[in-house]
PDB file of N, CA and C in Angstrom:
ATOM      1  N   UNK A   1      -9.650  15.240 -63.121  1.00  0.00           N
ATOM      2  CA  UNK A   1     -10.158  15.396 -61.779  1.00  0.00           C
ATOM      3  C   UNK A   1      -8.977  15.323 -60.809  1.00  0.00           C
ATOM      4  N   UNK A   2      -9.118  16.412 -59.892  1.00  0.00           N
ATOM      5  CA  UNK A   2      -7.605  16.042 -59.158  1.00  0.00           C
ATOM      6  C   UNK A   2      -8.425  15.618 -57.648  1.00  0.00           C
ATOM      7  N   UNK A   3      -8.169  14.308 -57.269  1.00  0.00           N
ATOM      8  CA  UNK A   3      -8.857  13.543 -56.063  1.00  0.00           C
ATOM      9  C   UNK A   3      -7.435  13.801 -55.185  1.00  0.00           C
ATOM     10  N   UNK A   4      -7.736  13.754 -53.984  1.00  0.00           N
ATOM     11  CA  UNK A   4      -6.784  13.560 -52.619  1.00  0.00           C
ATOM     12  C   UNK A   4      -7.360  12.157 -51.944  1.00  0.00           C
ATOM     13  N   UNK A   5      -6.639  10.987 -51.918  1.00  0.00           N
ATOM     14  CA  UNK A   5      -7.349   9.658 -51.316  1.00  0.00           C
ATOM     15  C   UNK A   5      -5.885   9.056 -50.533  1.00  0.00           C
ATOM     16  N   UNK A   6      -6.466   8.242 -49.865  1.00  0.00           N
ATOM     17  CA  UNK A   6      -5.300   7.657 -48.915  1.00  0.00           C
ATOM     18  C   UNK A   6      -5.171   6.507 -48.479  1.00  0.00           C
ATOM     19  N   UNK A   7      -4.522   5.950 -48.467  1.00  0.00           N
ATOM     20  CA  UNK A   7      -4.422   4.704 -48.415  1.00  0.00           C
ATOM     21  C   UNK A   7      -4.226   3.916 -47.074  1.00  0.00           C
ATOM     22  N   UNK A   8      -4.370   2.890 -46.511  1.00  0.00           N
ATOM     23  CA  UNK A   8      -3.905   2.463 -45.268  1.00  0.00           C
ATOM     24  C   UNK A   8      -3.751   1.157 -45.250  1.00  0.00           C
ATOM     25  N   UNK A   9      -2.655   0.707 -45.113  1.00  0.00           N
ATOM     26  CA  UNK A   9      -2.711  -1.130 -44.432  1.00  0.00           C
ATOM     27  C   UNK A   9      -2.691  -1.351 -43.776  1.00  0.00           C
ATOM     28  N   UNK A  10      -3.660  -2.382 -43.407  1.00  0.00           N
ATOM     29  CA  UNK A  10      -4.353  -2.854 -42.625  1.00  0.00           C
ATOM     30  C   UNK A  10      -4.287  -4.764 -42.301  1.00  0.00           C
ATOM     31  N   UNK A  11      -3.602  -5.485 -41.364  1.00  0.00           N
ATOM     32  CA  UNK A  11      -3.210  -6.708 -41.291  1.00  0.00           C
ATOM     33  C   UNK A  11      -4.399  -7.354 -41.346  1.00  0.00           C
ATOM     34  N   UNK A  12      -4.074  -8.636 -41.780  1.00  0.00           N
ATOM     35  CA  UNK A  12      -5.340  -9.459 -41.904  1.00  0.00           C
ATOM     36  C   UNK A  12      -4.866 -10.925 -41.064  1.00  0.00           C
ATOM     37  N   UNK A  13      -5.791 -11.125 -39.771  1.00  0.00           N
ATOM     38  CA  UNK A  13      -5.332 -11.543 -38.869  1.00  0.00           C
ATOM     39  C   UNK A  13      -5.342 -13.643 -39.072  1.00  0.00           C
ATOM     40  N   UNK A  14      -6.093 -13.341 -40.221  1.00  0.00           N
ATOM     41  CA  UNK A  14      -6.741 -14.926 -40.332  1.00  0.00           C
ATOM     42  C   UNK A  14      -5.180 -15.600 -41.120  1.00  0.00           C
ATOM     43  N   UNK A  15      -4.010 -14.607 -41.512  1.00  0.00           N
ATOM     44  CA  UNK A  15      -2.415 -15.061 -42.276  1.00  0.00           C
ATOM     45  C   UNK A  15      -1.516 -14.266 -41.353  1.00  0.00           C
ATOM     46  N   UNK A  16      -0.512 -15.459 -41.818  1.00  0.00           N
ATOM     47  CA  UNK A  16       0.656 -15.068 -40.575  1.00  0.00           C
ATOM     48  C   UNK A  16       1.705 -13.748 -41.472  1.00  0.00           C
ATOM     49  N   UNK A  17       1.139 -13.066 -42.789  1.00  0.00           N
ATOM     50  CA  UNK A  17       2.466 -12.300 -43.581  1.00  0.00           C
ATOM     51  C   UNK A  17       2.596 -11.048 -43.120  1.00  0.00           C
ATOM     52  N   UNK A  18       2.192 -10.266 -41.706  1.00  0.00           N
ATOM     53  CA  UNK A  18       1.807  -9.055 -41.857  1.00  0.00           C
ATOM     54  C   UNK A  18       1.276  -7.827 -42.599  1.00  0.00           C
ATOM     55  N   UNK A  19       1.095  -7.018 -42.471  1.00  0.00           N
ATOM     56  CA  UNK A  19       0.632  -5.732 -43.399  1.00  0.00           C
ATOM     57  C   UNK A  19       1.081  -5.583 -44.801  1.00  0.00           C
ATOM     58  N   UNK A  20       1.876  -6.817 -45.345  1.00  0.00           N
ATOM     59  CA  UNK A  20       1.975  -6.406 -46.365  1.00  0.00           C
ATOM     60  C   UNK A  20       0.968  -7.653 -47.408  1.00  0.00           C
ATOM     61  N   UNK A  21       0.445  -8.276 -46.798  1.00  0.00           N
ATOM     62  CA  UNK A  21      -0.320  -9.241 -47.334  1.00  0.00           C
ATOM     63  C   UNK A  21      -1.854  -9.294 -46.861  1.00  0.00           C
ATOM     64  N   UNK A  22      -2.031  -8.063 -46.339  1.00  0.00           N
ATOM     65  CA  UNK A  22      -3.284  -8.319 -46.055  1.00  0.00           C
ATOM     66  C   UNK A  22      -4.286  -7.028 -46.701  1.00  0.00           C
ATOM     67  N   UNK A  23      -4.813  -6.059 -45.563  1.00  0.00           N
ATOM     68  CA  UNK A  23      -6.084  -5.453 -46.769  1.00  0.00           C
ATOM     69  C   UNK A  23      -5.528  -3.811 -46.654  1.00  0.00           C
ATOM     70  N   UNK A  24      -6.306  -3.568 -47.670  1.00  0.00           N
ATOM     71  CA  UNK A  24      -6.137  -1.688 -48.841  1.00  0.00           C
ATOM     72  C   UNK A  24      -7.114  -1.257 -47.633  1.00  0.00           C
ATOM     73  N   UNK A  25      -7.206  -0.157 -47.385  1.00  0.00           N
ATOM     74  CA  UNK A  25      -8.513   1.057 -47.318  1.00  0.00           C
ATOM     75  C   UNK A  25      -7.805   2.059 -48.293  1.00  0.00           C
ATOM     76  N   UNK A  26      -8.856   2.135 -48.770  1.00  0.00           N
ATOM     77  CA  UNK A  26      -8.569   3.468 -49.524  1.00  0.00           C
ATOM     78  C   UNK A  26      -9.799   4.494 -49.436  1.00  0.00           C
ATOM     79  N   UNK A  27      -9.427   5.766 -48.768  1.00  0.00           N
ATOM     80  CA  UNK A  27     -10.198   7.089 -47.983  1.00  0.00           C
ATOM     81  C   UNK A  27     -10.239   8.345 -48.863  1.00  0.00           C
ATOM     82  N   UNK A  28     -11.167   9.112 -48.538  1.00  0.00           N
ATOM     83  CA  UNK A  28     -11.182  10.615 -48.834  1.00  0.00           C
ATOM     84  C   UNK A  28     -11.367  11.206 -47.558  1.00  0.00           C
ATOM     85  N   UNK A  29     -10.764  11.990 -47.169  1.00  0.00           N
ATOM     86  CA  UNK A  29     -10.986  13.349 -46.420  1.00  0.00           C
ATOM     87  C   UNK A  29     -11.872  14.774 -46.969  1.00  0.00           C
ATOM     88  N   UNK A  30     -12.769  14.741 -46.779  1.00  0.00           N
ATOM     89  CA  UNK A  30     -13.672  15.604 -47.551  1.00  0.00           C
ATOM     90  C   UNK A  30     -13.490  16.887 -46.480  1.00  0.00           C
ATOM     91  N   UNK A  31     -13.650  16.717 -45.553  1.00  0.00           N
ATOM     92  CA  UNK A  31     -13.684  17.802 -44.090  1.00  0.00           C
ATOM     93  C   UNK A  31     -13.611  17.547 -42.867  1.00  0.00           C
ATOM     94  N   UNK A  32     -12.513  18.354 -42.101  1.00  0.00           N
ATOM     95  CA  UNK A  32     -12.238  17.543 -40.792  1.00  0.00           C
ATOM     96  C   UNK A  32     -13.135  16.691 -40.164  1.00  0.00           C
ATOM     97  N   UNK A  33     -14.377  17.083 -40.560  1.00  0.00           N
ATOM     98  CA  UNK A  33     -15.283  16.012 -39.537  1.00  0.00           C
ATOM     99  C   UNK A  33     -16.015  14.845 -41.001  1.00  0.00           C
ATOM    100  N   UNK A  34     -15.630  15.078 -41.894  1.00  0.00           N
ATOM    101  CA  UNK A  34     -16.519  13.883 -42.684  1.00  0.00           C
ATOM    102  C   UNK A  34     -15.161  12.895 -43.605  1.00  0.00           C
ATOM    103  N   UNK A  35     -15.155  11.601 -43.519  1.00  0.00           N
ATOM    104  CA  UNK A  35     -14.348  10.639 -44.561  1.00  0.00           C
ATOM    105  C   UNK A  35     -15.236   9.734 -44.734  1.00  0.00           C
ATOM    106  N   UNK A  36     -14.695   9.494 -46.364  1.00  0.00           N
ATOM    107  CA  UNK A  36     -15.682   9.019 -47.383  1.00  0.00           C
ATOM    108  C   UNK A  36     -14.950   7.559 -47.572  1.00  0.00           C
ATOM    109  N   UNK A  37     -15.739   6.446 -47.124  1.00  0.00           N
ATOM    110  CA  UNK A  37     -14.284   5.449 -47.357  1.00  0.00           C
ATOM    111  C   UNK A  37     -15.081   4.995 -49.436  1.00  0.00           C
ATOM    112  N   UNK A  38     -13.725   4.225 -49.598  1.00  0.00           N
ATOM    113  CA  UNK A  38     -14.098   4.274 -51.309  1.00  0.00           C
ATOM    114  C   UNK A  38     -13.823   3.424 -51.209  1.00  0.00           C
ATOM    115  N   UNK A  39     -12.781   2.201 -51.143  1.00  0.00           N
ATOM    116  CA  UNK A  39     -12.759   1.160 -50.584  1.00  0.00           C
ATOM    117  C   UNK A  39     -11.906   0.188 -50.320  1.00  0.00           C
ATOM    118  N   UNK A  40     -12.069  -1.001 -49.968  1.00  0.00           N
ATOM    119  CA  UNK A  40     -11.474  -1.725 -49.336  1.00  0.00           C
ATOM    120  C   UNK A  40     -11.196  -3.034 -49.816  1.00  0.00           C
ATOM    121  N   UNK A  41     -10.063  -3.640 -49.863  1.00  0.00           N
ATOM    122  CA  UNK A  41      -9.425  -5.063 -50.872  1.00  0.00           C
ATOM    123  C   UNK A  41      -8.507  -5.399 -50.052  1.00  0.00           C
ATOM    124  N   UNK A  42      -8.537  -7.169 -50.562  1.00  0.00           N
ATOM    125  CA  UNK A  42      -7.604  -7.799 -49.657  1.00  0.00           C
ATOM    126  C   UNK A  42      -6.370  -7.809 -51.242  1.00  0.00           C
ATOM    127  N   UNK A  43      -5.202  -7.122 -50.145  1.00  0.00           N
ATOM    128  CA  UNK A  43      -3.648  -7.541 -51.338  1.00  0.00           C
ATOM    129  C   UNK A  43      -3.501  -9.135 -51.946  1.00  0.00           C
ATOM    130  N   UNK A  44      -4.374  -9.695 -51.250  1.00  0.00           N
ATOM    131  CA  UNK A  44      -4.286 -11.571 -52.218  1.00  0.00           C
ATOM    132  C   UNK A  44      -5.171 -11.003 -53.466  1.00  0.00           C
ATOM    133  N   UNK A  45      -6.178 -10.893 -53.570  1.00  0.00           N
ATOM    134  CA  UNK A  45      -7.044 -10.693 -54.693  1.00  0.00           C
ATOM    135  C   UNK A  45      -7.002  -9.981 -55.302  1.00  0.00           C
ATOM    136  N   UNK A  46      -6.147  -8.120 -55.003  1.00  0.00           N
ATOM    137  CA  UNK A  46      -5.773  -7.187 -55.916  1.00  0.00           C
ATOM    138  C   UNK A  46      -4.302  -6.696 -55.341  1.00  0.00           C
ATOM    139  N   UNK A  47      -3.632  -6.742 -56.523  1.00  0.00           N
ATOM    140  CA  UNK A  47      -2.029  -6.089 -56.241  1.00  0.00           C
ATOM    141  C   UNK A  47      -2.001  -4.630 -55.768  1.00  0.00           C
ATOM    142  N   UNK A  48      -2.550  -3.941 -56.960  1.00  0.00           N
ATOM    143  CA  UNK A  48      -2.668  -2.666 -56.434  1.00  0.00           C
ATOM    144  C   UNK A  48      -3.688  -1.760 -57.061  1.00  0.00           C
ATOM    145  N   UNK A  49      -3.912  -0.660 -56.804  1.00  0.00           N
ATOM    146  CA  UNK A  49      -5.444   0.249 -57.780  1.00  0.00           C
ATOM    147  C   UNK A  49      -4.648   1.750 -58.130  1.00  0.00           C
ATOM    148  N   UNK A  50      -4.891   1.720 -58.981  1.00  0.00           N
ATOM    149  CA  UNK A  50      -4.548   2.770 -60.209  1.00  0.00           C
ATOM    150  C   UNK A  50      -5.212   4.146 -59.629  1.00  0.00           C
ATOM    151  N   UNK A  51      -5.009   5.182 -60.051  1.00  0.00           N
ATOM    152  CA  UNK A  51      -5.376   7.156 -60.103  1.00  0.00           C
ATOM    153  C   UNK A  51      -6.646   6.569 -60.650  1.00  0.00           C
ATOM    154  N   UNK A  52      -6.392   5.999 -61.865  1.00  0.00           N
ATOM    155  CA  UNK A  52      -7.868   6.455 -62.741  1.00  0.00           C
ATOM    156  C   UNK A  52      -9.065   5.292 -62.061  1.00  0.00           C
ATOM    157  N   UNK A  53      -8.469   4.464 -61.536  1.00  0.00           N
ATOM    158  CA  UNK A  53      -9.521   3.646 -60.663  1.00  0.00           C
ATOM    159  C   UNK A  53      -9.974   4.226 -59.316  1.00  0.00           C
ATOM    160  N   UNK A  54      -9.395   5.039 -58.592  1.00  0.00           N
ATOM    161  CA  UNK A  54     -10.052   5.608 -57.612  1.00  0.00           C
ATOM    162  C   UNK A  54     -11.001   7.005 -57.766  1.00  0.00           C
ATOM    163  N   UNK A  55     -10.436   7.401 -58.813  1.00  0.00           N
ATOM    164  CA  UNK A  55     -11.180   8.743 -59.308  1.00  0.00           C
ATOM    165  C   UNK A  55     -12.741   7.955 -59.926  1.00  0.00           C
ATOM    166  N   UNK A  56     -12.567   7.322 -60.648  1.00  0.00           N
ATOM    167  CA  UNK A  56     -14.288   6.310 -60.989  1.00  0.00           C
ATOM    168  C   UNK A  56     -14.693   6.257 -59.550  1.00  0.00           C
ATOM    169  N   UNK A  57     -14.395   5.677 -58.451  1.00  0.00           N
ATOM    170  CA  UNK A  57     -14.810   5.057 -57.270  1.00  0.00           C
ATOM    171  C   UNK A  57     -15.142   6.477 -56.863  1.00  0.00           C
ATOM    172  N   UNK A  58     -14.449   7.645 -56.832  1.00  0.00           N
ATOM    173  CA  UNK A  58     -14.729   9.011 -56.230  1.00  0.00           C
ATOM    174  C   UNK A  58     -16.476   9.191 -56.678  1.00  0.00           C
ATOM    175  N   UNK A  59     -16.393   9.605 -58.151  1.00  0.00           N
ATOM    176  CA  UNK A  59     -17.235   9.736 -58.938  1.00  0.00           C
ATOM    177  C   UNK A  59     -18.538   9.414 -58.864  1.00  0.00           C
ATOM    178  N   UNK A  60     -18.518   7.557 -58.391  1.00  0.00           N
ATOM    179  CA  UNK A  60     -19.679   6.770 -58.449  1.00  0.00           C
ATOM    180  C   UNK A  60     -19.886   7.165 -56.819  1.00  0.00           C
ATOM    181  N   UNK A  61     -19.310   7.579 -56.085  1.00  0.00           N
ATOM    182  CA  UNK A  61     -20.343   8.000 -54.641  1.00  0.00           C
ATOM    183  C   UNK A  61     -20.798   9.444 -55.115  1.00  0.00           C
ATOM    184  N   UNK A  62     -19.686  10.009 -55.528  1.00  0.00           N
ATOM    185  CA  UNK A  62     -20.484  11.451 -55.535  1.00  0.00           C
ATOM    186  C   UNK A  62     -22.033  11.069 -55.960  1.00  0.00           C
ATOM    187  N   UNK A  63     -22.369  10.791 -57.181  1.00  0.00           N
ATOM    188  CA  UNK A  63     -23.531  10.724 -58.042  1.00  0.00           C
ATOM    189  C   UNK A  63     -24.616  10.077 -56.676  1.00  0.00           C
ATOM    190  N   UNK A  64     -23.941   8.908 -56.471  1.00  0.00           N
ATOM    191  CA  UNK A  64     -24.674   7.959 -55.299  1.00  0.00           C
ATOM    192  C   UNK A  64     -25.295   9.130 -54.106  1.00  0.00           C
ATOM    193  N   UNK A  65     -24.488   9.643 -53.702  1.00  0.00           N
ATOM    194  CA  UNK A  65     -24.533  10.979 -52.578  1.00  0.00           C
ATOM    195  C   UNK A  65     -25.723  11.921 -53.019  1.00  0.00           C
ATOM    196  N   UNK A  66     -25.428  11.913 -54.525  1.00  0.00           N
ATOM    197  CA  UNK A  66     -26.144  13.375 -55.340  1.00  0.00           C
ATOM    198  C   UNK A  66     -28.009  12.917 -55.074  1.00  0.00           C
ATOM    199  N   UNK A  67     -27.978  11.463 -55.860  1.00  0.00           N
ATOM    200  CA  UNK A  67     -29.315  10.543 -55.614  1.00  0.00           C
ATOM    201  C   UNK A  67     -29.878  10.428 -54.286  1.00  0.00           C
ATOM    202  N   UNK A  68     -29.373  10.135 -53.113  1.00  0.00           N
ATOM    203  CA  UNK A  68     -29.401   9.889 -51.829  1.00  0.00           C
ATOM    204  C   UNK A  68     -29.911  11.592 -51.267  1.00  0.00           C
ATOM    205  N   UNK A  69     -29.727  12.852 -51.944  1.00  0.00           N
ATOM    206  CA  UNK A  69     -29.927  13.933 -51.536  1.00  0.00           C
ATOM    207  C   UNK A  69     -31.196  13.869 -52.348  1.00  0.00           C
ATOM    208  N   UNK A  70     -31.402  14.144 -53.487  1.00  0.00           N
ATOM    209  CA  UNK A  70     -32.823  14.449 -54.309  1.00  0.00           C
ATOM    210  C   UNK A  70     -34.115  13.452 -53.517  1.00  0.00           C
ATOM    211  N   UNK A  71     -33.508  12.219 -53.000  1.00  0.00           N
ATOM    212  CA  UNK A  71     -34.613  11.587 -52.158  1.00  0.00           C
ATOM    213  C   UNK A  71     -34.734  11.859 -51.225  1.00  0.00           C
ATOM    214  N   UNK A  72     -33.891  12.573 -50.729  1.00  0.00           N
ATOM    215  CA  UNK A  72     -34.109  12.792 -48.936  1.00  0.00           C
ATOM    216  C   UNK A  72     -35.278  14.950 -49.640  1.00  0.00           C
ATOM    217  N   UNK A  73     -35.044  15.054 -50.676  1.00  0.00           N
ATOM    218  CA  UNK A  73     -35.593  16.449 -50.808  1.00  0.00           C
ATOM    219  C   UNK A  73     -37.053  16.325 -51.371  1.00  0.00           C
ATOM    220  N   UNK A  74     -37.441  14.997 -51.714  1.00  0.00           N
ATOM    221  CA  UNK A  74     -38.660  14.988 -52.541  1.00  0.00           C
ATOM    222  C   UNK A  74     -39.607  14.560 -51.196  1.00  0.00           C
ATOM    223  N   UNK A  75     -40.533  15.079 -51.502  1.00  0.00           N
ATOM    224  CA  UNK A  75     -41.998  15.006 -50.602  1.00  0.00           C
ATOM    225  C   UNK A  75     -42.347  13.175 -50.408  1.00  0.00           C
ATOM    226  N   UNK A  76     -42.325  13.077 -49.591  1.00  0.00           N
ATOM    227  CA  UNK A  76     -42.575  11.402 -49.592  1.00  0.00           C
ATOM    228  C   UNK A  76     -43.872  11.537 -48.699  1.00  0.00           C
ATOM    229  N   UNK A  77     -44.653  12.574 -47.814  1.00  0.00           N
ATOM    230  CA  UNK A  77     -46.218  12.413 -47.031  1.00  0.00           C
ATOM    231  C   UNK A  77     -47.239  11.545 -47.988  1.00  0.00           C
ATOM    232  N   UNK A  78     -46.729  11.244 -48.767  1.00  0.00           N
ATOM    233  CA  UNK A  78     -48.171  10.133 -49.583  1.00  0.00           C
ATOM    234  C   UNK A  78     -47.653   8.746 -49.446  1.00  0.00           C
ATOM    235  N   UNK A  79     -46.688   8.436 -49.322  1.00  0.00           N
ATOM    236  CA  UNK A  79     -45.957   7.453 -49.410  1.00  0.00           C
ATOM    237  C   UNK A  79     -46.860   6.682 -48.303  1.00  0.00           C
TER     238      UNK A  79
END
C-alpha cells in the first residue's frame, strides 16, 4: 500500500522539554478540503511509529468509513 501521512509536533504544555518531548499527530491529506487524522501519541509513551503501523491505522478507518457509509445508505424509516 503506498500511504502519504504526515507527521507534526506538537508541544505539550503540562513539561518544560519542548517539541521534542511532547505529542505525534500523524495525518492524511486525502483532498484539499478533507484530512483524515490517524493519530495522535504523547513521545513519553511511544518513541516512534513505523510505515507498517500507519498503513494498519490507514486501513482500519478506511473499512470504519466504508461501515459508516453502508449505514448512512440503508433505509432506517422503521427504526
Amino acid at each position: 500500500m503506498n500511504v502519504t501521512a504526515f507527521k507534526v509536533r506538537v508541544k505539550n504544555s503540562n513539561i518544560q522539554k519542548g517539541k521534542s518531548a511532547g505529542y505525534r499527530i500523524i495525518y492524511q491529506v486525502e483532498t484539499p478540503a478533507k484530512i483524515t487524522l490517524l493519530t495522535i501519541y504523547s513521545k513519553a509513551d511511544q518513541s516512534n511509529i513505523d510505515a507498517k503501523e500507519i498503513e494498519q491505522i490507514v486501513e482500519a478507518v478506511k473499512r470504519q468509513n466504508e461501515e459508516n457509509m453502508d449505514f448512512l445508505m440503508e433505509d432506517h424509516s422503521d427504526d
